[in-house]
C-alpha atoms as a PDB file:
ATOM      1  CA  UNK A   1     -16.854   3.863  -2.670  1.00  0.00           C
ATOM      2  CA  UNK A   2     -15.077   5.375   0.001  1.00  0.00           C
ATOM      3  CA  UNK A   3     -11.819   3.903  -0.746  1.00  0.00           C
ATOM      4  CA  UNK A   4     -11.608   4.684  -4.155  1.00  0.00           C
ATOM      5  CA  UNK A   5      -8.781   7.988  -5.014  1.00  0.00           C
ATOM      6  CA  UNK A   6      -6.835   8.757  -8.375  1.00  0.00           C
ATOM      7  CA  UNK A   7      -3.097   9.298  -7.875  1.00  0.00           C
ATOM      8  CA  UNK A   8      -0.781  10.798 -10.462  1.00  0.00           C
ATOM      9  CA  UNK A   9       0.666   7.359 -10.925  1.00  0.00           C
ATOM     10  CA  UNK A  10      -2.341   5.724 -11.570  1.00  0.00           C
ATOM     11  CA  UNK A  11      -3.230   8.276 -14.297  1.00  0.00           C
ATOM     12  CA  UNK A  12      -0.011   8.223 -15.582  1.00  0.00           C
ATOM     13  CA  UNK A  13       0.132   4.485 -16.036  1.00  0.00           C
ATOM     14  CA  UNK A  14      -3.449   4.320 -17.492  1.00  0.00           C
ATOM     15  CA  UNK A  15      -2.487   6.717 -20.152  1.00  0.00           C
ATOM     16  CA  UNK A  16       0.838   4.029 -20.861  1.00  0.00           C
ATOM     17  CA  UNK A  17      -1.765   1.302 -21.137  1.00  0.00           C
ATOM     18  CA  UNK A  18      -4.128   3.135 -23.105  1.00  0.00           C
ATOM     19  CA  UNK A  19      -1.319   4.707 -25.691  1.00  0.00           C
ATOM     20  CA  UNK A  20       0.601   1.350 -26.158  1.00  0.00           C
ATOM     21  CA  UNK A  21      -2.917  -0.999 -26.422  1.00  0.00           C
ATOM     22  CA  UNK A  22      -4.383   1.517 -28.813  1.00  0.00           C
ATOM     23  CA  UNK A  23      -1.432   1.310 -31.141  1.00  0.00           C
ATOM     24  CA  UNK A  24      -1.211  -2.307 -30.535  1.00  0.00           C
ATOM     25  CA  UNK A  25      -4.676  -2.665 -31.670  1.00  0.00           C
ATOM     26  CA  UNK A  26      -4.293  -0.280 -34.460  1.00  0.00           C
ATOM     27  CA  UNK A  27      -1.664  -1.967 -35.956  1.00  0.00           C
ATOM     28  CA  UNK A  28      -3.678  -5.116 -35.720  1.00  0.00           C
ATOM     29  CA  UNK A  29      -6.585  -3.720 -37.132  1.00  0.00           C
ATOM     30  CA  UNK A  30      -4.351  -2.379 -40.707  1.00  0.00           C
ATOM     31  CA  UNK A  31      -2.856  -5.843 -40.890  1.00  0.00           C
ATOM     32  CA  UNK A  32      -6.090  -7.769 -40.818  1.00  0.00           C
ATOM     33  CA  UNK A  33      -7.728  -4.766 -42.941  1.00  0.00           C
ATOM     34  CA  UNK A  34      -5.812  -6.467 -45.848  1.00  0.00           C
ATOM     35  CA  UNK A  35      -7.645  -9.650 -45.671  1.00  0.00           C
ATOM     36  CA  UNK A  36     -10.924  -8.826 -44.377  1.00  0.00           C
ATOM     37  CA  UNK A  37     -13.050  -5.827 -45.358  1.00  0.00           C
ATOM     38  CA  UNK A  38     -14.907  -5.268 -42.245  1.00  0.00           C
ATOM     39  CA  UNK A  39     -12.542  -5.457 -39.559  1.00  0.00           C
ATOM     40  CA  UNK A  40     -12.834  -2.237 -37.454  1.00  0.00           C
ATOM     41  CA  UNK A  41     -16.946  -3.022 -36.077  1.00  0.00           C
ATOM     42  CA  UNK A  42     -14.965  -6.483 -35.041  1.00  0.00           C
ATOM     43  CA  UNK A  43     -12.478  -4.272 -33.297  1.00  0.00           C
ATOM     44  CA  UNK A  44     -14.483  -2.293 -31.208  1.00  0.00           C
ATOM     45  CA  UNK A  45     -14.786  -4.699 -28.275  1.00  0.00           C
ATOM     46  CA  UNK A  46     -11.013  -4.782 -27.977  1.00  0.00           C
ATOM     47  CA  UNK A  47     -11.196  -1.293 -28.022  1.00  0.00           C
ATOM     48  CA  UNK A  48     -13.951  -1.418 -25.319  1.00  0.00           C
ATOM     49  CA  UNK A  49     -12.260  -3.889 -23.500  1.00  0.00           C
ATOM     50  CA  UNK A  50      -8.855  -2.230 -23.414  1.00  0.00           C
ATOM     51  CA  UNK A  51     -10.544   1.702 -22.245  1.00  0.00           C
ATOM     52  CA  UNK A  52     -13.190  -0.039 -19.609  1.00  0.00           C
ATOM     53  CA  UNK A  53     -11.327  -3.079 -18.392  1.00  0.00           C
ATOM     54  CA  UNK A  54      -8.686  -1.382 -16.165  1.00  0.00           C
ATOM     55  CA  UNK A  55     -11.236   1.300 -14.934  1.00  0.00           C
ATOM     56  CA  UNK A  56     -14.030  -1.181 -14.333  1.00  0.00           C
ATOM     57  CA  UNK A  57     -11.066  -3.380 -12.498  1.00  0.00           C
ATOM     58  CA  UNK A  58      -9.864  -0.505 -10.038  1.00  0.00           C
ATOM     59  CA  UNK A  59     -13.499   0.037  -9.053  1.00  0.00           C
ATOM     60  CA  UNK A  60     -13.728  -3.234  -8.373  1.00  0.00           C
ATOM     61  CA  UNK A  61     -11.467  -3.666  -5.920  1.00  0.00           C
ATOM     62  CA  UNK A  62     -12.644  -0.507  -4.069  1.00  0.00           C
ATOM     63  CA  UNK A  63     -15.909  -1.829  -3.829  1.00  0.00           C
ATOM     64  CA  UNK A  64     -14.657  -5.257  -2.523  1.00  0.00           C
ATOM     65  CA  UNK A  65     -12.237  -3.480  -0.132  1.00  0.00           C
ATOM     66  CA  UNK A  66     -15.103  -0.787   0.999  1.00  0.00           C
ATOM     67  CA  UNK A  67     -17.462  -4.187   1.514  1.00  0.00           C
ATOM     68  CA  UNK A  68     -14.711  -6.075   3.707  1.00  0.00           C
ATOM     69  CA  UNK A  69     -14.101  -2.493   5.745  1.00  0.00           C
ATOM     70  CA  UNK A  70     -17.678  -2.360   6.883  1.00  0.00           C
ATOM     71  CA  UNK A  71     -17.612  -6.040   7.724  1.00  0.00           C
ATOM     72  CA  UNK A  72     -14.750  -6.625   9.886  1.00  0.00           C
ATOM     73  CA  UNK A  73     -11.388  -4.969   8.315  1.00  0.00           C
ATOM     74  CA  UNK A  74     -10.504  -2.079   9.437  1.00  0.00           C
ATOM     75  CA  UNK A  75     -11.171  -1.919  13.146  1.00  0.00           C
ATOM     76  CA  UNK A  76      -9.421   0.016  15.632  1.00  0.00           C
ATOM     77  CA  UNK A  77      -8.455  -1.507  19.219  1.00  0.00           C
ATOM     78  CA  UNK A  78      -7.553   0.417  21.931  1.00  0.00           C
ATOM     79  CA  UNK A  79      -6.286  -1.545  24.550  1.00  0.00           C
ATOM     80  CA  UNK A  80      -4.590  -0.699  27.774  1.00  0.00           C
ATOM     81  CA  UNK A  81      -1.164  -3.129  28.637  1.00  0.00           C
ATOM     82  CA  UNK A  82       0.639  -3.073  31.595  1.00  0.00           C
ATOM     83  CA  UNK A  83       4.355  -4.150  31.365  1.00  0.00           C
ATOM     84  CA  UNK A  84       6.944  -4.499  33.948  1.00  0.00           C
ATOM     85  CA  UNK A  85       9.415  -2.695  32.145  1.00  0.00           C
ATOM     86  CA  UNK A  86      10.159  -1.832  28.527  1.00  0.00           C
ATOM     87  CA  UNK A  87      13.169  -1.881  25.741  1.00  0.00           C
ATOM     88  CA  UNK A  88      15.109   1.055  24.770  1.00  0.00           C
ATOM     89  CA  UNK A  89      17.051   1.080  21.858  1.00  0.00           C
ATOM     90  CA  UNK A  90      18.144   4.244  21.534  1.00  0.00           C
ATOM     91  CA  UNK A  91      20.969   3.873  24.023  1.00  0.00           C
ATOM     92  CA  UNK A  92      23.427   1.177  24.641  1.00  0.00           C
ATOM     93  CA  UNK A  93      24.620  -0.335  28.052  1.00  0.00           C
ATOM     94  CA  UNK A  94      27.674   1.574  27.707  1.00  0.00           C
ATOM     95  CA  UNK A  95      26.677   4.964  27.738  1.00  0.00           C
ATOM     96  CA  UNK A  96      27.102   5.524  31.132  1.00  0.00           C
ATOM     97  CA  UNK A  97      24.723   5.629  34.458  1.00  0.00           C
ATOM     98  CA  UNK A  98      21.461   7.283  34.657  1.00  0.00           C
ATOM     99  CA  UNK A  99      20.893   9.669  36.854  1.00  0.00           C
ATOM    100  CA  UNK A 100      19.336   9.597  40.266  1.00  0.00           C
ATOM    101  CA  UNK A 101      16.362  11.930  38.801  1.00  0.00           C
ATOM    102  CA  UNK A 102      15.917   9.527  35.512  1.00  0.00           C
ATOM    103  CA  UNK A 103      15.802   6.302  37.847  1.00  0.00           C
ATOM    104  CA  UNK A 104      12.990   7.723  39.998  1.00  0.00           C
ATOM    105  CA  UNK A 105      11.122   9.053  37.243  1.00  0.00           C
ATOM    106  CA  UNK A 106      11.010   5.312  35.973  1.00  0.00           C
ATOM    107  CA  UNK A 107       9.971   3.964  38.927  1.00  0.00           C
ATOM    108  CA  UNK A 108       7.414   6.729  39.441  1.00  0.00           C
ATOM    109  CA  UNK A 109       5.967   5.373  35.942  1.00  0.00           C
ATOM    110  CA  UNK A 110       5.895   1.875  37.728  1.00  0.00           C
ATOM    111  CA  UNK A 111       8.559   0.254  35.386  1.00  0.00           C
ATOM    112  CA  UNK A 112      10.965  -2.542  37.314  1.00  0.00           C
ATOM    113  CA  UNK A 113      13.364  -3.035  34.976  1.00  0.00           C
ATOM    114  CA  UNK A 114      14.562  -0.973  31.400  1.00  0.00           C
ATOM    115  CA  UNK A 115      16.474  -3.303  28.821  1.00  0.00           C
ATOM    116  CA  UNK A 116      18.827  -2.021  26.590  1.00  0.00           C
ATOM    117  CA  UNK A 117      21.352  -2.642  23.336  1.00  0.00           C
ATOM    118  CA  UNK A 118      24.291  -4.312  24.351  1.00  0.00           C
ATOM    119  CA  UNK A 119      27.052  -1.673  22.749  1.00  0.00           C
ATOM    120  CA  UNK A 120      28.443  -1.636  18.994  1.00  0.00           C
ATOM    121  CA  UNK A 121      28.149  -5.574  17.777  1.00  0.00           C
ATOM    122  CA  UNK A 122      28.890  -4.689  14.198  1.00  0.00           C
ATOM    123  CA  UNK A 123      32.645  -5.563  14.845  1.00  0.00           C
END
């Protein structure tokens, strides 16, 4: 269960579910107290339900997800590409000419051609 980790928020919003099913089920329980003696023992797997359930859910999925990573998720490639050129957004068209040095740098690299933003279009 390598993929299994606790987070803050995850604590934080089993303790909500926990506090607001717990009174839920306490208030339940004193209402049907009324009209039957022995309600609490009857109680106790919706107590077991609501303090297991989201637990035994969460390690669920980890195990699925570890299962599927050992299978096939989760691989790496590393793959080599060669490309002509490339696109540079960073810059538009109309920031002037590159220089001499830049141009032969690219060129050194192998790239034939750099593509570019064409200037401020949010008019």
């Amino acid at each position: 269960m390598r993929f299994y980790y606790l987070s803050i928020i995850s604590i934080l919003l089993l303790l909500l579910i926990w506090s607001i099913g717990t009174w839920l089920l306490v208030r339940l329980g004193a209402q049907l107290k009324e009209s039957h003696k022995r309600v609490w023992p009857l109680m106790l797997p919706l107590f077991m339900l609501l303090y297991l359930g989201p637990i035994a859910e969460e390690f669920y999925i980890a195990w699925n997800f570890d299962r599927l990573c050992k299978k096939d998720a989760g691989i790496f490639v590393y793959k080599t590409v060669q490309v002509d050129g490339f696109y540079d957004d960073t810059r538009s068209t109309h920031d002037g000419p590159r220089s001499q040095q830049a141009i032969e740098e690219y060129e050194r690299l192998g790239y034939r051609f750099i593509e570019k933003k064409f200037g401020n279009t949010d008019k």
